[in-house]
PDB file of N, CA and C in Angstrom:
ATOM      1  N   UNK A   1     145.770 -20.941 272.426  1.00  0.00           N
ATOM      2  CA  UNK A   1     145.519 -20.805 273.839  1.00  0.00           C
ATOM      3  C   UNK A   1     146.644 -21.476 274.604  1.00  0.00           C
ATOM      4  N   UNK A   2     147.331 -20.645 275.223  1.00  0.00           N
ATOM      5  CA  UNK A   2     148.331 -21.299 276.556  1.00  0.00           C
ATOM      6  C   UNK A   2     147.811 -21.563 277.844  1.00  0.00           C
ATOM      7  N   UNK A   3     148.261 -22.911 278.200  1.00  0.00           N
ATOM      8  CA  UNK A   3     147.805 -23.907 279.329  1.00  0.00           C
ATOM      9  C   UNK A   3     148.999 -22.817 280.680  1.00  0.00           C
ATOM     10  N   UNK A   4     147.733 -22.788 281.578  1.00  0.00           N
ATOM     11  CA  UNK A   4     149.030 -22.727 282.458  1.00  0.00           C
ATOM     12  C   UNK A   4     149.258 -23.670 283.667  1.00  0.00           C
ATOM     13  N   UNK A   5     150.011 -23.537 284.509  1.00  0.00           N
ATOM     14  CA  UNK A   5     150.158 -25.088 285.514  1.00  0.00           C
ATOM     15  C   UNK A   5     148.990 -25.403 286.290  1.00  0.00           C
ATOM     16  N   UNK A   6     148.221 -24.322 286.626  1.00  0.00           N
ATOM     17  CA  UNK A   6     147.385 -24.971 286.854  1.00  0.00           C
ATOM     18  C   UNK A   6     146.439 -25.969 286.549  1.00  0.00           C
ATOM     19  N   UNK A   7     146.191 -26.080 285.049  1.00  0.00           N
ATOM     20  CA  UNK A   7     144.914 -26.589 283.938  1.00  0.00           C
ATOM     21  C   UNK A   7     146.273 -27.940 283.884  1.00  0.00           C
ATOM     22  N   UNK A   8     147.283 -27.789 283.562  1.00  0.00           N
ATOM     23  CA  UNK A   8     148.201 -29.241 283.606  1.00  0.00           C
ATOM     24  C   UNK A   8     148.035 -30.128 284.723  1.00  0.00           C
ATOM     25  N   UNK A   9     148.354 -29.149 285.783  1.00  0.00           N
ATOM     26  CA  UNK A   9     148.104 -29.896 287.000  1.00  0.00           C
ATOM     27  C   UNK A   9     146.698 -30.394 287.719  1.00  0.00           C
ATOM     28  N   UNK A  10     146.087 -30.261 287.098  1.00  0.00           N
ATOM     29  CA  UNK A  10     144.402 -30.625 287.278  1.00  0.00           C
ATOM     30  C   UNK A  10     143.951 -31.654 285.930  1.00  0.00           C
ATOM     31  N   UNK A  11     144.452 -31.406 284.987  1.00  0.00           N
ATOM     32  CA  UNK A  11     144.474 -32.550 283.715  1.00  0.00           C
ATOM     33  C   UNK A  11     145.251 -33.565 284.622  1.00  0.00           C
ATOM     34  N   UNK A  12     146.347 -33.336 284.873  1.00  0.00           N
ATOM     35  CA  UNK A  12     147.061 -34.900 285.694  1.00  0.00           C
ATOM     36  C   UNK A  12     146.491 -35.126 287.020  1.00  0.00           C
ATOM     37  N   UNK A  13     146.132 -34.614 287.874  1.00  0.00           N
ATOM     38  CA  UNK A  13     145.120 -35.110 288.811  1.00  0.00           C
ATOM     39  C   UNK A  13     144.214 -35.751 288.386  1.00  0.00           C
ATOM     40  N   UNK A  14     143.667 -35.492 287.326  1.00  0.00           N
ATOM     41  CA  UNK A  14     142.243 -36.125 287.021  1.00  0.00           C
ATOM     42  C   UNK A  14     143.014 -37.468 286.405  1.00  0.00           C
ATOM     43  N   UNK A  15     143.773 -37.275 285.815  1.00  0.00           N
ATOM     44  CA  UNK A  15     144.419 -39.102 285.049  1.00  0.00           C
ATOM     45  C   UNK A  15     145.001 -39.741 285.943  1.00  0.00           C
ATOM     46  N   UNK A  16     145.371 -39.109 286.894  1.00  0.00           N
ATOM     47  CA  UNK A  16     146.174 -39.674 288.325  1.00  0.00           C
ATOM     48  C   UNK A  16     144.734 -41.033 288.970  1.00  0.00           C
ATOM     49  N   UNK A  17     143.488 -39.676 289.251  1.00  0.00           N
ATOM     50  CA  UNK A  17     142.270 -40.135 289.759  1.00  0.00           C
ATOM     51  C   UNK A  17     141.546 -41.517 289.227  1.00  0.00           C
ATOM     52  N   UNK A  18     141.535 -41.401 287.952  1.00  0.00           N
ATOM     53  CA  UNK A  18     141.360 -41.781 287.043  1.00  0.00           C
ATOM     54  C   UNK A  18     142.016 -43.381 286.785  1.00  0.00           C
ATOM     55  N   UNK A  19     143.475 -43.340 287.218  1.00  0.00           N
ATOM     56  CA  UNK A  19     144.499 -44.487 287.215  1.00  0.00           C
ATOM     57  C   UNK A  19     143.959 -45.568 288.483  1.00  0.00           C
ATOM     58  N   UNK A  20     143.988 -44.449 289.337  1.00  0.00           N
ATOM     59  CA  UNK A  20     143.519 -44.938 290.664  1.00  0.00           C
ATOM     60  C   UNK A  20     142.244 -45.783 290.838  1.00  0.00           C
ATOM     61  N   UNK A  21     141.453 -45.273 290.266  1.00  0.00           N
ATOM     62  CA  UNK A  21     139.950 -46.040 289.822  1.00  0.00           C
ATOM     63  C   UNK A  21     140.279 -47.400 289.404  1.00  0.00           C
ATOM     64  N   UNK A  22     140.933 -47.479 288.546  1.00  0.00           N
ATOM     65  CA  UNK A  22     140.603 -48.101 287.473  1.00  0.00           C
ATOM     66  C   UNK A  22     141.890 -49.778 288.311  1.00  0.00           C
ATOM     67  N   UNK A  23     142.755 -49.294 288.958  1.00  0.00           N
ATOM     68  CA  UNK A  23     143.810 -50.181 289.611  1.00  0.00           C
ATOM     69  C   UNK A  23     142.839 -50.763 291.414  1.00  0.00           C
ATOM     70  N   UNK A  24     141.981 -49.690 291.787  1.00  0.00           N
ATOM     71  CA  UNK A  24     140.709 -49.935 292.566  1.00  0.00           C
ATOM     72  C   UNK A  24     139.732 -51.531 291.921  1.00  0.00           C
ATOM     73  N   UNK A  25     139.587 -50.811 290.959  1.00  0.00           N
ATOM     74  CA  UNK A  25     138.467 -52.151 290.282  1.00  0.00           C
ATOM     75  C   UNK A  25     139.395 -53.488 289.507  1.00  0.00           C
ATOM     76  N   UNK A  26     140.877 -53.270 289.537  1.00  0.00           N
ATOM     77  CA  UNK A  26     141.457 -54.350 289.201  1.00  0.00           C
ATOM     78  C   UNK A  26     141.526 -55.221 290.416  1.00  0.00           C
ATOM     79  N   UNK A  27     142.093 -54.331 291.402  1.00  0.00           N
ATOM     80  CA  UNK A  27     142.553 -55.210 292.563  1.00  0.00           C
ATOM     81  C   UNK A  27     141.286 -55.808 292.732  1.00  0.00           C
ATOM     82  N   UNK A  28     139.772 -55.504 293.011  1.00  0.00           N
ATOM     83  CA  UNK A  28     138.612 -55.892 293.647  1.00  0.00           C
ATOM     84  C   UNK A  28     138.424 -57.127 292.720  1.00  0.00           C
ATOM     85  N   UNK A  29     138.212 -57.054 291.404  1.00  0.00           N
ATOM     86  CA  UNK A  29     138.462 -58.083 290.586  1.00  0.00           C
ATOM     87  C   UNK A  29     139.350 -59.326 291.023  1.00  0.00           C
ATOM     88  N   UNK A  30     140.689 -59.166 291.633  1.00  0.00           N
ATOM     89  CA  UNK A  30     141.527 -60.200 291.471  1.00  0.00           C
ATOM     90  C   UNK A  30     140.917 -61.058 293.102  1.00  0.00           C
ATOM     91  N   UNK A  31     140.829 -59.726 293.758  1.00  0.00           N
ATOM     92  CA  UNK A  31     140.285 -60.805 295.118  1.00  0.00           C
ATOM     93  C   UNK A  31     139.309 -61.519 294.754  1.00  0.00           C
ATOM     94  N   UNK A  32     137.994 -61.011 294.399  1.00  0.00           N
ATOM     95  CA  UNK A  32     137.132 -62.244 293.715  1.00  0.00           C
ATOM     96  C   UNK A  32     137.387 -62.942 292.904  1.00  0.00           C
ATOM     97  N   UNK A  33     138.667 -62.774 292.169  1.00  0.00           N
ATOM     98  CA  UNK A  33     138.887 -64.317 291.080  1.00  0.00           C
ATOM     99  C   UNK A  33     139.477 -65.128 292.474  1.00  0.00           C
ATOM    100  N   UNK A  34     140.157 -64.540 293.262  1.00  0.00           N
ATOM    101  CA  UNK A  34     141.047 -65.589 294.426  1.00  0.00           C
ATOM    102  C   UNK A  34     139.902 -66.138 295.143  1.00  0.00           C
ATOM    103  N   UNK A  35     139.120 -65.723 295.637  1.00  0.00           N
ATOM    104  CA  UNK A  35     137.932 -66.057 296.160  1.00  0.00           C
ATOM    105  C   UNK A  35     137.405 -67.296 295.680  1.00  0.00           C
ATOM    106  N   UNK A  36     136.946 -67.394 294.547  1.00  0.00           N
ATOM    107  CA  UNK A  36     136.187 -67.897 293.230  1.00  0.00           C
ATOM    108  C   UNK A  36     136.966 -69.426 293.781  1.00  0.00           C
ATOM    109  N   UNK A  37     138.382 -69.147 292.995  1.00  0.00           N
ATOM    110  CA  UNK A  37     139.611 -70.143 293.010  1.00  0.00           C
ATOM    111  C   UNK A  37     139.876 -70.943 294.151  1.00  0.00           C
ATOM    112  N   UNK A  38     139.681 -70.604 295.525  1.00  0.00           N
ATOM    113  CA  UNK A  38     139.691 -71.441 296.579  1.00  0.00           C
ATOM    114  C   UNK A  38     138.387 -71.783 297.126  1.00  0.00           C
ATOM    115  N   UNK A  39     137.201 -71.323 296.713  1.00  0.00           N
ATOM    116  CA  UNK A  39     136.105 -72.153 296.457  1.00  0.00           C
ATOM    117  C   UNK A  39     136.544 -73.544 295.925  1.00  0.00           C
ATOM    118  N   UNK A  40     136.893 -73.424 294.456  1.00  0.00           N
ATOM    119  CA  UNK A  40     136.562 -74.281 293.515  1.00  0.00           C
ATOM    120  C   UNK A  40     137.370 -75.544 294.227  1.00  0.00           C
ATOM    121  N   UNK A  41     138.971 -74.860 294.380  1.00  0.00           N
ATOM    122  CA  UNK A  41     139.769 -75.895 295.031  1.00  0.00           C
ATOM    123  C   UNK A  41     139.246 -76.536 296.381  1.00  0.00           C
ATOM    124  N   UNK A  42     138.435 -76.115 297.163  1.00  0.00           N
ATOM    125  CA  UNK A  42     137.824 -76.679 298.397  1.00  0.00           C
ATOM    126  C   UNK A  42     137.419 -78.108 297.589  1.00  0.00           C
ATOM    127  N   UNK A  43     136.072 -77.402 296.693  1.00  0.00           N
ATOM    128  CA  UNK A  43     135.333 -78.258 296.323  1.00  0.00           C
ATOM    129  C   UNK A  43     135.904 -79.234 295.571  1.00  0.00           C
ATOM    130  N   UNK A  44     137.079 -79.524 294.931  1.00  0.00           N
ATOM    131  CA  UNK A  44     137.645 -80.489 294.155  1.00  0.00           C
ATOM    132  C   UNK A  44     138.485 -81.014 294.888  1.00  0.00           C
ATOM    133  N   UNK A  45     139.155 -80.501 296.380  1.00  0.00           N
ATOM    134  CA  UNK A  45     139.144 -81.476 297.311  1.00  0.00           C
ATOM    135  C   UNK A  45     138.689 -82.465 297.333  1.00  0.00           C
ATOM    136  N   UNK A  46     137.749 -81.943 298.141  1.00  0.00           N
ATOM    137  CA  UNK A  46     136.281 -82.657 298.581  1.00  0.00           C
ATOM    138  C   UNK A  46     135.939 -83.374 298.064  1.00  0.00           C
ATOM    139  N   UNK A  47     136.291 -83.695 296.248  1.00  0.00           N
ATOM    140  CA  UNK A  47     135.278 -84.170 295.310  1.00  0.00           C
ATOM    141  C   UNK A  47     136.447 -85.144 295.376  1.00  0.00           C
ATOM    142  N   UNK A  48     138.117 -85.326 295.045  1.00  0.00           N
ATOM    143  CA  UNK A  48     138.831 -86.376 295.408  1.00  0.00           C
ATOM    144  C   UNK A  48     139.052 -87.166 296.441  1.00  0.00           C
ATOM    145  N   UNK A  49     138.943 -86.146 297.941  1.00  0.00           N
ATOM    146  CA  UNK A  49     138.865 -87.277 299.241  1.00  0.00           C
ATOM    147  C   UNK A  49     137.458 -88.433 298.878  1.00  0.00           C
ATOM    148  N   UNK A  50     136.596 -87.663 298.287  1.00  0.00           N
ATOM    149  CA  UNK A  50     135.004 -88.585 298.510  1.00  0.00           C
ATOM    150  C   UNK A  50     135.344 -90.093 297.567  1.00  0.00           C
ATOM    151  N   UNK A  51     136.161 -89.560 296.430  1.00  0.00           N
ATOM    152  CA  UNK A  51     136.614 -90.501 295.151  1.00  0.00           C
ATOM    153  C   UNK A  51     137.521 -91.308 295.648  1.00  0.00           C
ATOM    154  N   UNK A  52     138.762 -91.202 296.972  1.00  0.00           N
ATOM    155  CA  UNK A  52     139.610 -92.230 297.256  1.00  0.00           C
ATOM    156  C   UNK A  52     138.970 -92.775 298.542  1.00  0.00           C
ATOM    157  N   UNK A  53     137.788 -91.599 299.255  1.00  0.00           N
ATOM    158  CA  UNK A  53     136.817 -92.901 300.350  1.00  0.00           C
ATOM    159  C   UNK A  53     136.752 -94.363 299.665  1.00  0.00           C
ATOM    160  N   UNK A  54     135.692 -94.048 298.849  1.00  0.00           N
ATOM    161  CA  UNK A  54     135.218 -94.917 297.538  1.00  0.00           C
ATOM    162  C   UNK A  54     135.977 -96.199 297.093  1.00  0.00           C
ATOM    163  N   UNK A  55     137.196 -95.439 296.482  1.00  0.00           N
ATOM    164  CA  UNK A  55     138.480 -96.528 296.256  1.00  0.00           C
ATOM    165  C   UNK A  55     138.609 -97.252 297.603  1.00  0.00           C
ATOM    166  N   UNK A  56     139.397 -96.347 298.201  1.00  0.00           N
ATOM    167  CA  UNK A  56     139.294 -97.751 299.502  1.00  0.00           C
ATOM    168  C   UNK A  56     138.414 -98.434 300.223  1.00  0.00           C
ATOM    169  N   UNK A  57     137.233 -97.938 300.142  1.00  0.00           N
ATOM    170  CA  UNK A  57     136.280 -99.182 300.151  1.00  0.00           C
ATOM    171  C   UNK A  57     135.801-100.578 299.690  1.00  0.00           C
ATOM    172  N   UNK A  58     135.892-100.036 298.239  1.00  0.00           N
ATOM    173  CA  UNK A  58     135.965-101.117 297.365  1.00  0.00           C
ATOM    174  C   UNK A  58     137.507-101.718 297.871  1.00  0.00           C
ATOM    175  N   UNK A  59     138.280-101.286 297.721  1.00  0.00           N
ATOM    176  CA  UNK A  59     139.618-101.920 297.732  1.00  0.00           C
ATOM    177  C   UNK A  59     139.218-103.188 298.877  1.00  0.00           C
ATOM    178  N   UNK A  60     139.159-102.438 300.186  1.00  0.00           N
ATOM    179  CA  UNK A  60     138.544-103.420 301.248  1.00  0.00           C
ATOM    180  C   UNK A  60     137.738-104.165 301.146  1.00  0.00           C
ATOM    181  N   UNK A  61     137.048-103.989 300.470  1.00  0.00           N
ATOM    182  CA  UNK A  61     135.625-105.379 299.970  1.00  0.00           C
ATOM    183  C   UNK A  61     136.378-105.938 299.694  1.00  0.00           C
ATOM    184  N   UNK A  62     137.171-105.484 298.317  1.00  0.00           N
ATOM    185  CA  UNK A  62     137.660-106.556 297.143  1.00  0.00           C
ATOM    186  C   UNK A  62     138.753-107.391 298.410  1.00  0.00           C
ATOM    187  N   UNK A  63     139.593-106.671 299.075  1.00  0.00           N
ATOM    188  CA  UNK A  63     140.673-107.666 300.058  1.00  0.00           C
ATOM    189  C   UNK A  63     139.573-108.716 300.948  1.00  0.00           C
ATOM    190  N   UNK A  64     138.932-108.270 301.679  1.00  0.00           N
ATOM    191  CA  UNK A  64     137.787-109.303 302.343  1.00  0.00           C
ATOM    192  C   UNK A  64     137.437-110.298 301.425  1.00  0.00           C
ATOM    193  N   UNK A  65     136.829-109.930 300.119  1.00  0.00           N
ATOM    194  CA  UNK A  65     136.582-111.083 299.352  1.00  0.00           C
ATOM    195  C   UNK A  65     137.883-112.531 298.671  1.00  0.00           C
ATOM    196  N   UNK A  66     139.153-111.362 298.949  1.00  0.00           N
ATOM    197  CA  UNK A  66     140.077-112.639 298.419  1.00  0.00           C
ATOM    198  C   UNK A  66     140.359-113.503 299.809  1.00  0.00           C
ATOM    199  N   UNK A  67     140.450-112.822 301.204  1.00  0.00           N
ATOM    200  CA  UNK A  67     140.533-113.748 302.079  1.00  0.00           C
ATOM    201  C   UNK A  67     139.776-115.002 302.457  1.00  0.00           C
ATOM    202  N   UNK A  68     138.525-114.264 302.015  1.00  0.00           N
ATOM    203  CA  UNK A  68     137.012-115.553 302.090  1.00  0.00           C
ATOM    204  C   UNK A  68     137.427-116.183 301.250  1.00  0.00           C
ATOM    205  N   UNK A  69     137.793-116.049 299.487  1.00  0.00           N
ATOM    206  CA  UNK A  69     138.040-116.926 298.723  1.00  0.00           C
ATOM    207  C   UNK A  69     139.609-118.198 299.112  1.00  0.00           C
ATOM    208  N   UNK A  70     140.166-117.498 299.931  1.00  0.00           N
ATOM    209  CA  UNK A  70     141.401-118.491 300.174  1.00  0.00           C
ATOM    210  C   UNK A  70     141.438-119.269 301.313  1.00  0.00           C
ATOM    211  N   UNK A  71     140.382-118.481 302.502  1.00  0.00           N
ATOM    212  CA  UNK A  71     140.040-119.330 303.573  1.00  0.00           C
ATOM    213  C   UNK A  71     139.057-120.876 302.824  1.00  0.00           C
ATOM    214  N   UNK A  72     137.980-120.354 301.686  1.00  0.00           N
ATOM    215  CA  UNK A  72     137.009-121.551 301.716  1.00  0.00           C
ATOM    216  C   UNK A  72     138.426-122.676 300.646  1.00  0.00           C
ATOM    217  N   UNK A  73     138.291-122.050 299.670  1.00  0.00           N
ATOM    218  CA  UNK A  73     139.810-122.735 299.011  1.00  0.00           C
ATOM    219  C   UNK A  73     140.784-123.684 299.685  1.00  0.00           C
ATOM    220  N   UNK A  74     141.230-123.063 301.158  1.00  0.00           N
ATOM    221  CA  UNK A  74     141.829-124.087 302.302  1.00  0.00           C
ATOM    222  C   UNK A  74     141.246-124.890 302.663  1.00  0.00           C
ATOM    223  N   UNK A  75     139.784-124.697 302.881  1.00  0.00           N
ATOM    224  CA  UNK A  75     138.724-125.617 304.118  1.00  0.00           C
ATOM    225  C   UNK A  75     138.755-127.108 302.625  1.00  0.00           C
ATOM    226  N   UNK A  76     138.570-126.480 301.575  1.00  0.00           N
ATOM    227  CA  UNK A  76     138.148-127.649 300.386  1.00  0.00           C
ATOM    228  C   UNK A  76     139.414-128.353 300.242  1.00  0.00           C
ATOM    229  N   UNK A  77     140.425-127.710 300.324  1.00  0.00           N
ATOM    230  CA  UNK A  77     142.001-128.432 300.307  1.00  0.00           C
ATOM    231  C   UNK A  77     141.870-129.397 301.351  1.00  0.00           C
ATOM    232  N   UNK A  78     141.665-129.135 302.601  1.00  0.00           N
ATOM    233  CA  UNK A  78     141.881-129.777 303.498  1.00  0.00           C
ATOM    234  C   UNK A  78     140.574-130.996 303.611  1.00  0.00           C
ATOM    235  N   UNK A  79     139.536-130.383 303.188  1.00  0.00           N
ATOM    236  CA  UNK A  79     138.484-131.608 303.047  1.00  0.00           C
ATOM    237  C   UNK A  79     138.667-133.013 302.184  1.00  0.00           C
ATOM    238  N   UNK A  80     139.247-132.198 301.057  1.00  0.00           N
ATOM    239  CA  UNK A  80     139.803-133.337 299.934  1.00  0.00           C
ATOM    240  C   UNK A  80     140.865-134.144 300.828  1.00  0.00           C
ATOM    241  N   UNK A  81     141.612-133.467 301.405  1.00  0.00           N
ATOM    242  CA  UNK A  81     142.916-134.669 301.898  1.00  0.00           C
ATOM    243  C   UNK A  81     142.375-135.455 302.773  1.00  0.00           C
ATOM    244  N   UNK A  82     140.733-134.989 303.861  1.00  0.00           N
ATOM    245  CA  UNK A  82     140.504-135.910 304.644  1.00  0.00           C
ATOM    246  C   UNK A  82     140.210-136.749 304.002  1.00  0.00           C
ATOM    247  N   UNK A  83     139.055-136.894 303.274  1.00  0.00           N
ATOM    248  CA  UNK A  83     138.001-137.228 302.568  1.00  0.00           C
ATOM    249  C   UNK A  83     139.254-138.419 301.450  1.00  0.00           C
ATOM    250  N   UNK A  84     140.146-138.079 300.857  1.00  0.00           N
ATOM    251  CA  UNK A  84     140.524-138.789 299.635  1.00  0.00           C
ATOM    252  C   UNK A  84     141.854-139.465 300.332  1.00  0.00           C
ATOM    253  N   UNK A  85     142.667-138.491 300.834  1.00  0.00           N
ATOM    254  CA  UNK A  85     144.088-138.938 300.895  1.00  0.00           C
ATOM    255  C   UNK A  85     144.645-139.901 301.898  1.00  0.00           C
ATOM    256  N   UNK A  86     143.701-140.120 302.906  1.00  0.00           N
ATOM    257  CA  UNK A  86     143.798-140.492 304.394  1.00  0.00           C
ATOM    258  C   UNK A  86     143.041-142.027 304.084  1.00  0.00           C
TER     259      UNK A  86
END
């Protein structure tokens, strides 16, 4: 049996169609992986700003606590010199 251009040209339309589909459901795919992906990155933002709040909080306690420790440290320095040296 001989094909003639028409039956070729309708076999490649249909694989043409066919290509098209199939590069349709890739692209739709990739936007929802991009989608997905700047979700996630929002959220792991989010999840490090909350983690260096944290840090510098503590950090700030911990600095408040060495100033209290060097202010009372002074007051006892200076008590001893009234108290002993004078």
């Amino acid at each position: 049996m001989k094909l003639n251009n028409n039956d070729v040209g309708g076999n490649y339309a249909g694989q043409v169609i066919k290509i098209q589909k199939h590069v349709q459901q890739i692209a739709a795919l990739w936007q929802e992986e991009q989608a997905l992906l700047k979700e996630q990155t929002i959220f792991k933002v989010g999840k490090i700003q909350r983690e260096l709040c944290d840090v510098d909080k503590k950090n700030k306690q911990h600095e408040a606590d060495e100033k209290k420790n060097r202010d009372t440290m002074a007051k006892h320095m200076l008590l001893h010199k009234v108290l002993y040296e004078e």
